[in-house]
C-alpha atoms as a PDB file:
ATOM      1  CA  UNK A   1       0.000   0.000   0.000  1.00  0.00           C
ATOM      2  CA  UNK A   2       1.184   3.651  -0.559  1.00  0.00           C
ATOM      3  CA  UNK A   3      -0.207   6.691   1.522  1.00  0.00           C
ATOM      4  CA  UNK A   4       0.407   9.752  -0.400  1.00  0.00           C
ATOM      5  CA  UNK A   5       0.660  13.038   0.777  1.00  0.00           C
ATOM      6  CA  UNK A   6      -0.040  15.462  -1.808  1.00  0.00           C
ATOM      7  CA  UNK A   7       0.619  19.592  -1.468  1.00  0.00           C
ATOM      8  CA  UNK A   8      -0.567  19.853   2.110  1.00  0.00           C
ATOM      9  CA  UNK A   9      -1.507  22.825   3.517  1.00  0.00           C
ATOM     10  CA  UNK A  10      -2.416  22.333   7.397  1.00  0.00           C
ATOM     11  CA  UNK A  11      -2.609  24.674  10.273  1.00  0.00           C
ATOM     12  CA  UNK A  12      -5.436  25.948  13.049  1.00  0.00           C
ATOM     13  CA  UNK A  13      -7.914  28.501  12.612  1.00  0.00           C
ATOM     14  CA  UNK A  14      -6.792  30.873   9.783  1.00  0.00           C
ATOM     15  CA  UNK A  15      -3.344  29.768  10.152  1.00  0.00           C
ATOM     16  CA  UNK A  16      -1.458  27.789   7.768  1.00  0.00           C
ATOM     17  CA  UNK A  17       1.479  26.045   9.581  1.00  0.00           C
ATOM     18  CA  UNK A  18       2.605  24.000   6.456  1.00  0.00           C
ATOM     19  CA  UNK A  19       2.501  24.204   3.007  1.00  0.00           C
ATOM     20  CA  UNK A  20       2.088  22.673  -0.099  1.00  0.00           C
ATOM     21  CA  UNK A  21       4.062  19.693   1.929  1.00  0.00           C
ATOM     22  CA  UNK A  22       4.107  16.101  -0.348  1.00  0.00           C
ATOM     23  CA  UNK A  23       5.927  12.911   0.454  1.00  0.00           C
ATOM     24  CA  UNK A  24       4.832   9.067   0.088  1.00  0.00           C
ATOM     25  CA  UNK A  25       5.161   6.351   2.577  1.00  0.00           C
ATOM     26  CA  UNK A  26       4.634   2.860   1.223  1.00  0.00           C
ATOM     27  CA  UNK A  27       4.419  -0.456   3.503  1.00  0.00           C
ATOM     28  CA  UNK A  28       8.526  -1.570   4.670  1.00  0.00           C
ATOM     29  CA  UNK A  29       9.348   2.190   4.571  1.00  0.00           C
ATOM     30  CA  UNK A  30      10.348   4.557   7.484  1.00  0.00           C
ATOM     31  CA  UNK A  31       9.837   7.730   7.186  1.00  0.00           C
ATOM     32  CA  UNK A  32      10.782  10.363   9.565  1.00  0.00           C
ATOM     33  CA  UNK A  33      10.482  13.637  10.343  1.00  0.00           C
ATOM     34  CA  UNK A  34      13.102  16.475  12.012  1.00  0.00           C
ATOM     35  CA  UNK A  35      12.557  19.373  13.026  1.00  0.00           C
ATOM     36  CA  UNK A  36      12.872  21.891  16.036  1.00  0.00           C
ATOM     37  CA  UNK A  37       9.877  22.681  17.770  1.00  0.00           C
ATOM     38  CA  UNK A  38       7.213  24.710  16.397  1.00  0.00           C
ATOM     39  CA  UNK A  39       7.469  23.903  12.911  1.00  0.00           C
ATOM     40  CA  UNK A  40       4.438  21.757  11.981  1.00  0.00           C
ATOM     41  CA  UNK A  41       5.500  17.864  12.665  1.00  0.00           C
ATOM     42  CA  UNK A  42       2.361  17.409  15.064  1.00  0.00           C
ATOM     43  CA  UNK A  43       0.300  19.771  12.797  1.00  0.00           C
ATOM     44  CA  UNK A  44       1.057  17.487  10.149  1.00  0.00           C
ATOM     45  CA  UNK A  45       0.481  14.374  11.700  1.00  0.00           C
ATOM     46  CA  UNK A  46      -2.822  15.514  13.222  1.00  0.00           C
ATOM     47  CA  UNK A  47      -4.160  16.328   9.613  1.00  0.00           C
ATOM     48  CA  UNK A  48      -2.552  12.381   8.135  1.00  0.00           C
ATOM     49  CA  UNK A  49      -4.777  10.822  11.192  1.00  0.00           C
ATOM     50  CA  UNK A  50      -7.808  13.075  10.234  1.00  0.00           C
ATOM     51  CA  UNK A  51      -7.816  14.988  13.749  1.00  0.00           C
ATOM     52  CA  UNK A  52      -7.297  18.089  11.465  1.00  0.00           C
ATOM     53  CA  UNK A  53      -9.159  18.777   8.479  1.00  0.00           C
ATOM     54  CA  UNK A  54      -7.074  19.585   5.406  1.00  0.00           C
ATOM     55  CA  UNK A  55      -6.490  23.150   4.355  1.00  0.00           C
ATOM     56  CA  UNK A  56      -5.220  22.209   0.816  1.00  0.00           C
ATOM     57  CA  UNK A  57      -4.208  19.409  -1.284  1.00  0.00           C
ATOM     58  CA  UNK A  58      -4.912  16.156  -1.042  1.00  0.00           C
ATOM     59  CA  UNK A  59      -4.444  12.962   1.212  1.00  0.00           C
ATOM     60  CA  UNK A  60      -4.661   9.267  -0.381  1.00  0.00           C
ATOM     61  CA  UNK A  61      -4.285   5.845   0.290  1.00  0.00           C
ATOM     62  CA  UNK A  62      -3.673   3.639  -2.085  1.00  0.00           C
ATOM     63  CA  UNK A  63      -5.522   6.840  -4.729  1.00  0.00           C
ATOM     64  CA  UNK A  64      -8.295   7.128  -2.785  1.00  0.00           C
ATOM     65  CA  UNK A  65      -8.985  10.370  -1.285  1.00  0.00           C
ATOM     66  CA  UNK A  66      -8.971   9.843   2.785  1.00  0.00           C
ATOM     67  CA  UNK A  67     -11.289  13.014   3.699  1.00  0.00           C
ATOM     68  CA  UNK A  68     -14.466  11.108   3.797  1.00  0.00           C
ATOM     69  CA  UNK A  69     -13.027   8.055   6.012  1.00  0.00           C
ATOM     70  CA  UNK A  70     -15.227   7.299   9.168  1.00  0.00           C
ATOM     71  CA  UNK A  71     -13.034   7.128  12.115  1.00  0.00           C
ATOM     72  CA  UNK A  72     -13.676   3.277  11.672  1.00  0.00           C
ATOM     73  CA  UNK A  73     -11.733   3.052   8.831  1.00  0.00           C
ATOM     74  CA  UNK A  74      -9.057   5.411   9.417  1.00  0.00           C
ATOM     75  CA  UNK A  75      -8.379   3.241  12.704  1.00  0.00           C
ATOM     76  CA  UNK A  76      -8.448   0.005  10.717  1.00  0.00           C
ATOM     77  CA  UNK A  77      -5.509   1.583   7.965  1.00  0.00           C
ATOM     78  CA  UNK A  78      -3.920   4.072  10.321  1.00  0.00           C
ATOM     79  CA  UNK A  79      -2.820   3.095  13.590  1.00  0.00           C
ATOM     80  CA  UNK A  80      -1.303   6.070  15.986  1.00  0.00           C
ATOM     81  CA  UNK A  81       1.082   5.976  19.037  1.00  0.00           C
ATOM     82  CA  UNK A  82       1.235   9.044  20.842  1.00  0.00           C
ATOM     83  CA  UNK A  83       4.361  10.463  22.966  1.00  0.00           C
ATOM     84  CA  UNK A  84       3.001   9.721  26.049  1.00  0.00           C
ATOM     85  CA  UNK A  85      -0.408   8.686  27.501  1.00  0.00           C
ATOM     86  CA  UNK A  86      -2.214   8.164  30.897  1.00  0.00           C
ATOM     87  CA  UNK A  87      -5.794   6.305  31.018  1.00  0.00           C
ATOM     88  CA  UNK A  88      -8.394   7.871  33.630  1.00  0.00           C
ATOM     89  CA  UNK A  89      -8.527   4.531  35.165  1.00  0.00           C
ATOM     90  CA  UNK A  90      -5.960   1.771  35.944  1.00  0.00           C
ATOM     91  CA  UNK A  91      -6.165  -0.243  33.249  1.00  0.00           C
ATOM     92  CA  UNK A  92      -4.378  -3.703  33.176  1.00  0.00           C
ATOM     93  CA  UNK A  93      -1.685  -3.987  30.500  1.00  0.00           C
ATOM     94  CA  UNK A  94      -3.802  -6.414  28.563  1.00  0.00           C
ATOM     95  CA  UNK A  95      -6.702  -4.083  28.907  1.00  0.00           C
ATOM     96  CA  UNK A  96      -4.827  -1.371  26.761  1.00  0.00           C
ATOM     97  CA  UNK A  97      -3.791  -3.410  24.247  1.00  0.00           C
ATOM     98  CA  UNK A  98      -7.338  -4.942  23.210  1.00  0.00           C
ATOM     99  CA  UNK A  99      -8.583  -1.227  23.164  1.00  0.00           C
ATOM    100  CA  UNK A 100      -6.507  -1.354  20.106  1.00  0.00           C
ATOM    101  CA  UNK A 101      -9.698  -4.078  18.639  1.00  0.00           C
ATOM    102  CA  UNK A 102     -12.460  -1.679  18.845  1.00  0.00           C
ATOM    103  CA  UNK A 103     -11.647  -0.530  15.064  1.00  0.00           C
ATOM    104  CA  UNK A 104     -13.002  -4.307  14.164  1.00  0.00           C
ATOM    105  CA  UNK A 105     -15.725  -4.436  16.496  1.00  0.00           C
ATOM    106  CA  UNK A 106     -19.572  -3.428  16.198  1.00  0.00           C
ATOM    107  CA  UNK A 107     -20.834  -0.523  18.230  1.00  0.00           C
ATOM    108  CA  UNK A 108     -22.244  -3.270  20.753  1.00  0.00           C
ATOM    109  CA  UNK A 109     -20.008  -5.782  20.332  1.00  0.00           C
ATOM    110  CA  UNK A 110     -17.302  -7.384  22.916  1.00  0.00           C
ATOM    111  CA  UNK A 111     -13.568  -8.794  22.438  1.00  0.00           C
ATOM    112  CA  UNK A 112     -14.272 -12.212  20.773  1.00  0.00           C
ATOM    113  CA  UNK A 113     -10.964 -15.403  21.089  1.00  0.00           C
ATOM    114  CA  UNK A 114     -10.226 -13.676  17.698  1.00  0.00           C
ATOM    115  CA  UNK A 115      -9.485 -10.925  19.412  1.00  0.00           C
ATOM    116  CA  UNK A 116      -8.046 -12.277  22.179  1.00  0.00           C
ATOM    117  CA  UNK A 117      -5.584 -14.065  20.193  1.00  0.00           C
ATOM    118  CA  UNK A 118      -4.468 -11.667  18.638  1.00  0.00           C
ATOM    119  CA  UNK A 119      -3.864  -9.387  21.117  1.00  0.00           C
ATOM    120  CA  UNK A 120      -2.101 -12.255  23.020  1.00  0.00           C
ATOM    121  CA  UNK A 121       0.239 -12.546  19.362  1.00  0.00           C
ATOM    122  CA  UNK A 122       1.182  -8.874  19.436  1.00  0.00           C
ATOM    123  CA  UNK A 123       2.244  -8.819  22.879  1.00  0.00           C
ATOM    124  CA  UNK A 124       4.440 -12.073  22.711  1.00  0.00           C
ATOM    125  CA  UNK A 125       5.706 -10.956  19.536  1.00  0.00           C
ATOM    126  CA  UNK A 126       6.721  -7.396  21.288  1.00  0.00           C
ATOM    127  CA  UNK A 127       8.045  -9.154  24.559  1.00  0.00           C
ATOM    128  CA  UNK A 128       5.224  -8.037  27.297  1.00  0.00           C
ATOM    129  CA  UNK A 129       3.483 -10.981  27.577  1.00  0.00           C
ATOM    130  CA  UNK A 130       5.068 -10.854  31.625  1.00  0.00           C
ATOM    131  CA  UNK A 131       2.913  -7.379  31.685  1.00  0.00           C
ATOM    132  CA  UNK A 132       0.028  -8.793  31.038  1.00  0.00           C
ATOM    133  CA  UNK A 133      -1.877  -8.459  34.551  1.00  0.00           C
ATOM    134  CA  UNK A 134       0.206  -5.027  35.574  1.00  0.00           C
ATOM    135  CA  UNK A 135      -0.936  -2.139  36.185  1.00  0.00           C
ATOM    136  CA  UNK A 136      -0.461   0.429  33.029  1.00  0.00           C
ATOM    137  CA  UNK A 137       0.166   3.021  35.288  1.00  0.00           C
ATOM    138  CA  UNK A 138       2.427   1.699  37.513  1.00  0.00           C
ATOM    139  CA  UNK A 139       4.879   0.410  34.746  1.00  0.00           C
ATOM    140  CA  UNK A 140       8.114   2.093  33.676  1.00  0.00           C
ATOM    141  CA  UNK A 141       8.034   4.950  30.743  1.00  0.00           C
ATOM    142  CA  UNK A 142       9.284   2.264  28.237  1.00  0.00           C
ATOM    143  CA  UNK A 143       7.027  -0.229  28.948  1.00  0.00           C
ATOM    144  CA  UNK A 144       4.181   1.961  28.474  1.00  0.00           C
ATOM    145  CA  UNK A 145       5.885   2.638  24.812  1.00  0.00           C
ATOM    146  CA  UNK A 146       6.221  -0.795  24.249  1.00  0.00           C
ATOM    147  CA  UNK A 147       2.725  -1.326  25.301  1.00  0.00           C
ATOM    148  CA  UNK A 148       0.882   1.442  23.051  1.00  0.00           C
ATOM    149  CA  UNK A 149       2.942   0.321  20.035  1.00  0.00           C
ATOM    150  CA  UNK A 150       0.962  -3.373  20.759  1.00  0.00           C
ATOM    151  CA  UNK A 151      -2.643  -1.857  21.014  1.00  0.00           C
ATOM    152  CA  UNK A 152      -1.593   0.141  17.796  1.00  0.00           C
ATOM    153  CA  UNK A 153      -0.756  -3.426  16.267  1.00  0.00           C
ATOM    154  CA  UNK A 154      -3.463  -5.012  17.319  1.00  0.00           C
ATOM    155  CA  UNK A 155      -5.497  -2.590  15.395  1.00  0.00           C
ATOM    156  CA  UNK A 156      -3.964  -4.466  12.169  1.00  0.00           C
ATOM    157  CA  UNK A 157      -3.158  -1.289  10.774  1.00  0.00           C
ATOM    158  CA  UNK A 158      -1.396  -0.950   7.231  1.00  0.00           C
ATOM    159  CA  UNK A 159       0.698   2.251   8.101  1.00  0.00           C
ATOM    160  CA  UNK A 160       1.740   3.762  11.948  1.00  0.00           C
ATOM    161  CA  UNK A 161       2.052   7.208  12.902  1.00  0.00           C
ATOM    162  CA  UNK A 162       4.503   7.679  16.102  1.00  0.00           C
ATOM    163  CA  UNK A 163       4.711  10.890  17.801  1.00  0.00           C
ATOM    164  CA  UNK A 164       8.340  10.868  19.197  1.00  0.00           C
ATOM    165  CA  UNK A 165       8.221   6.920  20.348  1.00  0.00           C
ATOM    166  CA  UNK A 166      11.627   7.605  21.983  1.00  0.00           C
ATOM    167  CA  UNK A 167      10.168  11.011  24.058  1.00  0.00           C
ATOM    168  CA  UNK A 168      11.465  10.845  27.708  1.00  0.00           C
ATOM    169  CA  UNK A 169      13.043   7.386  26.960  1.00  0.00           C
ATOM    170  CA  UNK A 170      16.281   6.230  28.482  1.00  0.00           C
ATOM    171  CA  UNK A 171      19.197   4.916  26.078  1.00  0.00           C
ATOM    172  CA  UNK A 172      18.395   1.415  26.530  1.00  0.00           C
ATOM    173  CA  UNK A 173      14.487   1.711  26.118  1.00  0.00           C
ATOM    174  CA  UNK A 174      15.504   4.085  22.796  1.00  0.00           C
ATOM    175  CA  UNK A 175      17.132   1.238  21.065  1.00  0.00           C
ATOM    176  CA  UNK A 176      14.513  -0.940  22.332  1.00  0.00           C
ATOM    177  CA  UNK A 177      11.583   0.845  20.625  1.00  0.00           C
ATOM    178  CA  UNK A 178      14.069   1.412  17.319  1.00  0.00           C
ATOM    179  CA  UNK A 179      14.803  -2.139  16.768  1.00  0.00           C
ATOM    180  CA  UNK A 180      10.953  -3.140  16.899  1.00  0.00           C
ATOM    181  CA  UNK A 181      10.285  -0.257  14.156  1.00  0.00           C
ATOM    182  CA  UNK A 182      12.659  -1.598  12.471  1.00  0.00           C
ATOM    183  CA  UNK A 183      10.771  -5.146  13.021  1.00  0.00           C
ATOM    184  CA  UNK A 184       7.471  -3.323  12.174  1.00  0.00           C
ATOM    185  CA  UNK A 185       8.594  -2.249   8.583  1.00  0.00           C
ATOM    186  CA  UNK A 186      10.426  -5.355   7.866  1.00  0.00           C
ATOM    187  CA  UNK A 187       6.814  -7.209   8.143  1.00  0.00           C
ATOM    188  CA  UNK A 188       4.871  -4.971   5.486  1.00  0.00           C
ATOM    189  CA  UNK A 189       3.923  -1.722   8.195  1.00  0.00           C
ATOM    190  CA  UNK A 190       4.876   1.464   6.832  1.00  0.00           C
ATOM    191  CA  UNK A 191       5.798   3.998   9.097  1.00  0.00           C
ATOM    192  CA  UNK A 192       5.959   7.737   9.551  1.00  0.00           C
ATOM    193  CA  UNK A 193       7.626   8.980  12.881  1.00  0.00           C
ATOM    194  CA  UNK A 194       8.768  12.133  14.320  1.00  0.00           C
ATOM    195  CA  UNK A 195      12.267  12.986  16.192  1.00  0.00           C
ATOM    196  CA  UNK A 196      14.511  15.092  17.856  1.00  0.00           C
ATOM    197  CA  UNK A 197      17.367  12.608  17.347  1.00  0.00           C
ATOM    198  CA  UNK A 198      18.768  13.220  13.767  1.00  0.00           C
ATOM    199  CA  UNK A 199      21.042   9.638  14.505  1.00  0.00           C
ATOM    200  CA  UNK A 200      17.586   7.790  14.599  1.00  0.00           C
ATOM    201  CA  UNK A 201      17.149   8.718  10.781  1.00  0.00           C
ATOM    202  CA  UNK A 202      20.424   6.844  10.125  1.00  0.00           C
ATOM    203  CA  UNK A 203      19.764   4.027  12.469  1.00  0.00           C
ATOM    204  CA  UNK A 204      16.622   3.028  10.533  1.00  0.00           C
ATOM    205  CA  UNK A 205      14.186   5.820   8.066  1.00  0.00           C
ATOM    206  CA  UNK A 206      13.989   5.128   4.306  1.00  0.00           C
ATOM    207  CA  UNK A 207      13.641   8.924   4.204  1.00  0.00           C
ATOM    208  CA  UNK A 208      13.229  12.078   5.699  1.00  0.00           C
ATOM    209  CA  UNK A 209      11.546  15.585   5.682  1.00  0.00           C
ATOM    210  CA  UNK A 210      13.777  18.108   7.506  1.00  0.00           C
ATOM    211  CA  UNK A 211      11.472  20.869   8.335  1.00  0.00           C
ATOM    212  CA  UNK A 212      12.138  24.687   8.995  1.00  0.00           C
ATOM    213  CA  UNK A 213      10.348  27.271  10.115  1.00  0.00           C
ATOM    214  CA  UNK A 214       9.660  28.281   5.995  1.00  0.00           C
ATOM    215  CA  UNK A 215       9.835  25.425   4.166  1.00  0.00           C
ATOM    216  CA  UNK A 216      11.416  21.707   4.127  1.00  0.00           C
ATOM    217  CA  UNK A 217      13.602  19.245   2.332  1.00  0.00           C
ATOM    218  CA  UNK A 218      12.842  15.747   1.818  1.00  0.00           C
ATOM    219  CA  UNK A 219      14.908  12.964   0.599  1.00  0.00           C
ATOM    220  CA  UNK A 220      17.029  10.092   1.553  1.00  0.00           C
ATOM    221  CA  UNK A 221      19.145  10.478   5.356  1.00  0.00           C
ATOM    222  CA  UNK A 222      22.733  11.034   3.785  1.00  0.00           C
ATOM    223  CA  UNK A 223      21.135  13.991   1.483  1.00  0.00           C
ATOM    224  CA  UNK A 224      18.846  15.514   4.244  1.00  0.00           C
ATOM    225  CA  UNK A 225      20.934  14.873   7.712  1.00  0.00           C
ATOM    226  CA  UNK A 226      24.225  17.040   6.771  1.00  0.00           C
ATOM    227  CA  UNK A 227      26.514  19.156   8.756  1.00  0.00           C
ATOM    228  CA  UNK A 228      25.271  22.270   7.052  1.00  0.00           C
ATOM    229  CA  UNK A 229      21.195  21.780   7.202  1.00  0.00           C
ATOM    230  CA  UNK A 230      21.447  20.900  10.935  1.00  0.00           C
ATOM    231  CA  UNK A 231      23.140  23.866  11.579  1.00  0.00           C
ATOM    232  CA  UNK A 232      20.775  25.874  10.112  1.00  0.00           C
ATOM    233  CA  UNK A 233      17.534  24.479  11.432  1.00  0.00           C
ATOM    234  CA  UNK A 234      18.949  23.392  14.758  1.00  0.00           C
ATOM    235  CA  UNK A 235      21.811  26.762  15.516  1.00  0.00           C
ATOM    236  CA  UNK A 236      24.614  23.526  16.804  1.00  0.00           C
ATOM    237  CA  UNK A 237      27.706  22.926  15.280  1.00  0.00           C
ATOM    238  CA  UNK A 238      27.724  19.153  14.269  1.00  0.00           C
ATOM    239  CA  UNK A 239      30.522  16.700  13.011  1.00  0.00           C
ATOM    240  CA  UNK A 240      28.597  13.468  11.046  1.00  0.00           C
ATOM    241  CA  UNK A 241      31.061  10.641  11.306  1.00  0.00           C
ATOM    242  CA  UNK A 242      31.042   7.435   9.815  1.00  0.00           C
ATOM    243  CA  UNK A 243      31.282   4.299  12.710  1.00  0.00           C
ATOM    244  CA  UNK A 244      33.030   1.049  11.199  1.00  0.00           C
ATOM    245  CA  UNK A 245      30.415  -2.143  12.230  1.00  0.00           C
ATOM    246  CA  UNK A 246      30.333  -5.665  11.399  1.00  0.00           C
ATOM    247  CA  UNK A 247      28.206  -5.332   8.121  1.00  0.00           C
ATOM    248  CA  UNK A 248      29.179  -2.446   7.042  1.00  0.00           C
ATOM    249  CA  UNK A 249      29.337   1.782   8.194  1.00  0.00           C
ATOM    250  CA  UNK A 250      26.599   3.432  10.718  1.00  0.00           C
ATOM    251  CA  UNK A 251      26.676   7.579  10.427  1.00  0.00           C
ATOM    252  CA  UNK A 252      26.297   9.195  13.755  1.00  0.00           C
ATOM    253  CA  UNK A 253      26.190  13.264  14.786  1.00  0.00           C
ATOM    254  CA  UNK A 254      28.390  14.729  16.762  1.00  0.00           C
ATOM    255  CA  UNK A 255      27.674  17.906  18.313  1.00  0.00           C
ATOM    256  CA  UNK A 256      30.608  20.064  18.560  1.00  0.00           C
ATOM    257  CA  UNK A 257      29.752  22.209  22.064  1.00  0.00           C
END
C-alpha cells in the first residue's frame, strides 16, 4: 500500500502552519520527520490521522482520497502511538492493548478469542506478555511505549504514525523501541515517525523531511541529515562521522559544544 501526501496545507484557525508539503510512505518504509519545535511535525500528523481537516491538497491511500473516512476506517488503515499517555482509570496492561480491537468491532459488540488471540500474538511478539496483569500506570516509561505500540498493532493497521516513540526514553528503552520499528517495517507496516534525534534517521528511516520554520527538504538520510542543514535548522555545530560495524558503516552526529 502507498499513503500519499499530496501539497498539504495544514494549520489551526486561519493559520497555515505548512505548506504545499508532499511525500509518500509505502508499507517496509520509514519515514521520519526532524525538526525543532514549532514547525508543523504534530500539525502534520494531526491532519494524516484526520484529527485536522485539510487546508489544501490532497491525502490518499492507495488513490483514494482519505477526507471522507469514518473514524472506523481510518483506525483500521492508520494506527497512531502518541508520545506519552495516561488512562483515567488503571487499566491492566492487557486491557490497553485490546482497546486497540475496537476498530473491528460493532458498536455493541465485545472482544471475541479472535481478538483475544491476537492481542495475546502482538504482545508475545513485542516481549510483554510478563505485563500482562500489571498495572499500566504503575509500569516504567518504556514499557508503556512498548505497550501502546501493541494496542496500535493489534489494530492491524497498514501504516503507523509515532509521535516521538523515543520522548522521555532512556538509552536502553531508545534502542529498544528502534529495533521493533525496524521489526514493524520489515513485516509490510509502513511507518511515519517524528524525532529530535537526527542519529535515529540513520539508524533506521527510508527517508526524511527536515522541516524549517519556511519550508522543508525531503529525501534520503545522507542527502537531508548534513553538517550544514542541521546547523541551520537546529543553531549547533555538528561533526557526522562514519562508525566502522560488522556489516558495514553506521553515520552518527556529533555535536561540537
Amino acid at each position: 500500500m502507498k499513503l500519499e501526501v499530496c501539497s498539504a496545507v495544514c494549520g489551526y484557525g486561519k493559520r497555515d502552519v505548512i505548506k504545499g508539503i508532499s511525500f509518500s510512505v509505502s508499507s517496509k518504509e520509514i519515514f521520519c520527520l526532524l525538526g525543532p519545535n514549532g514547525v508543523g511535525k504534530t500539525t502534520l500528523f494531526k491532519t494524516v490521522l484526520g484529527f485536522l481537516k485539510l487546508r489544501g491538497g490532497s491525502i490518499k491511500v492507495d488513490g483514494e482520497d482519505i477526507s471522507q473516512w469514518s473514524r472506523k476506517k481510518y483506525a483500521q488503515v492508520i494506527g497512531y502511538v502518541p508520545q506519552t499517555h495516561t488512562p483515567p482509570f488503571p487499566f491492566a496492561v492487557s486491557d490497553v492493548v485490546i482497546m486497540g480491537r475496537t476498530a473491528h468491532l460493532g458498536s455493541f459488540s465485545t472482544p471475541a478469542l479472535t481478538d483475544r488471540t491476537i492481542v495475546r500474538n502482538v504482545m508475545e511478539e513485542l516481549g510483554i506478555m510478563h505485563l500482562k496483569d500489571r498495572i499500566y500506570t504503575e509500569i516504567s516509561g518504556g514499557e508503556r511505549q512498548m505497550v501502546l505500540i501493541a494496542r496500535a498493532l493489534a489494530q492491524q493497521p497498514q501504516f503507523l504514525v509515532m509521535d516521538e516513540p523515543t520522548s522521555n526514553l532512556d538509552f536502553g528503552n531508545q534502542m529498544l523501541v528502534l529495533r521493533q520499528i525496524r521489526k514493524l517495517s520489515s513485516r509490510g507496516i509502513g511507518v511515519i515517525m517524528t524525532s529530535h534525534f537526527p542519529d535515529h534517521a540513520f539508524l533506521c528511516s527510508s527517508k526524511v523531511a527536515l522541516l524549517r520554520k519556511e519550508g522543508f527538504e525531503i529525501g534520503r538520510p545522507d542527502e537531508i541529515v548534513t553538517e550544514e542543514n542541521l546547523q541551520e535548522v537546529y543553531g549547533v555545530s555538528v561533526k557526522i562521522t562514519s562508525i566502522p560495524v560488522p556489516g558495514g558503516l553506521v553515520k552518527a552526529c556529533v555535536p561540537l559544544i
